[in-house]
Protein backbone atom coordinates (compact mmCIF):
# COMPACT_ATOMS: atom_id res chain seq x y z
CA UNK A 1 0.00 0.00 0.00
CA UNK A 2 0.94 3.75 -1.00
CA UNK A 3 2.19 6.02 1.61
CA UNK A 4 -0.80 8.70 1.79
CA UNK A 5 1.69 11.57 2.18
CA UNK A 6 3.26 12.73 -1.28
CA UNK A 7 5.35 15.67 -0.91
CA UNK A 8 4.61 17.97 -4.07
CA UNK A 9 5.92 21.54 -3.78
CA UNK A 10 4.13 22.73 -6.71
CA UNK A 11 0.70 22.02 -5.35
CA UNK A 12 1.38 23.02 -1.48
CA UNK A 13 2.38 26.45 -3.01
CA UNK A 14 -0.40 27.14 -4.67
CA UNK A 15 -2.80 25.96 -1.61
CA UNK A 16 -1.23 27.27 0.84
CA UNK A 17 1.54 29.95 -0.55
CA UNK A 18 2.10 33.31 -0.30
CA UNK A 19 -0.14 34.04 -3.82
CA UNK A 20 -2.90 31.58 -2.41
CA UNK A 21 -3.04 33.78 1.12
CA UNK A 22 -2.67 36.88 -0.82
CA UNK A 23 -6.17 36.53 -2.63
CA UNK A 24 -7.58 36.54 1.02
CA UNK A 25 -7.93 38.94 3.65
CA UNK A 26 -5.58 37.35 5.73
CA UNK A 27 -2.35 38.98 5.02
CA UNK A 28 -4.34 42.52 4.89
CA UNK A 29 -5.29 41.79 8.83
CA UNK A 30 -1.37 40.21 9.29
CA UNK A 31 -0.24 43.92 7.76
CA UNK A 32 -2.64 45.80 9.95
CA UNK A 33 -1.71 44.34 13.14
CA UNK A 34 1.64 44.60 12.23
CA UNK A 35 3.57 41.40 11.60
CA UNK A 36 6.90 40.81 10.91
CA UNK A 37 6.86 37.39 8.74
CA UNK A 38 3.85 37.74 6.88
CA UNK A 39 3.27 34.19 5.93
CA UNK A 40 5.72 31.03 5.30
């Protein structure tokens, strides 16, 4: 049987990257209050 993990870069990038966060209003609020790393 498969391992259910399989590491893709590609795809975690565009679910979870800095582009992906940047279409919602997360990093706005992250800017607002001020934060120093905005995302990974």
């Amino acid at each position: 049987m498969k391992r259910t993990y399989q590491p893709n870069k590609r795809k975690r990038a565009k679910k979870f990257g800095f582009f992906a966060r940047k279409e919602t209003d997360i990093l706005n609020k992250r800017r607002r209050k001020g934060r120093k790393v905005l995302s990974k």
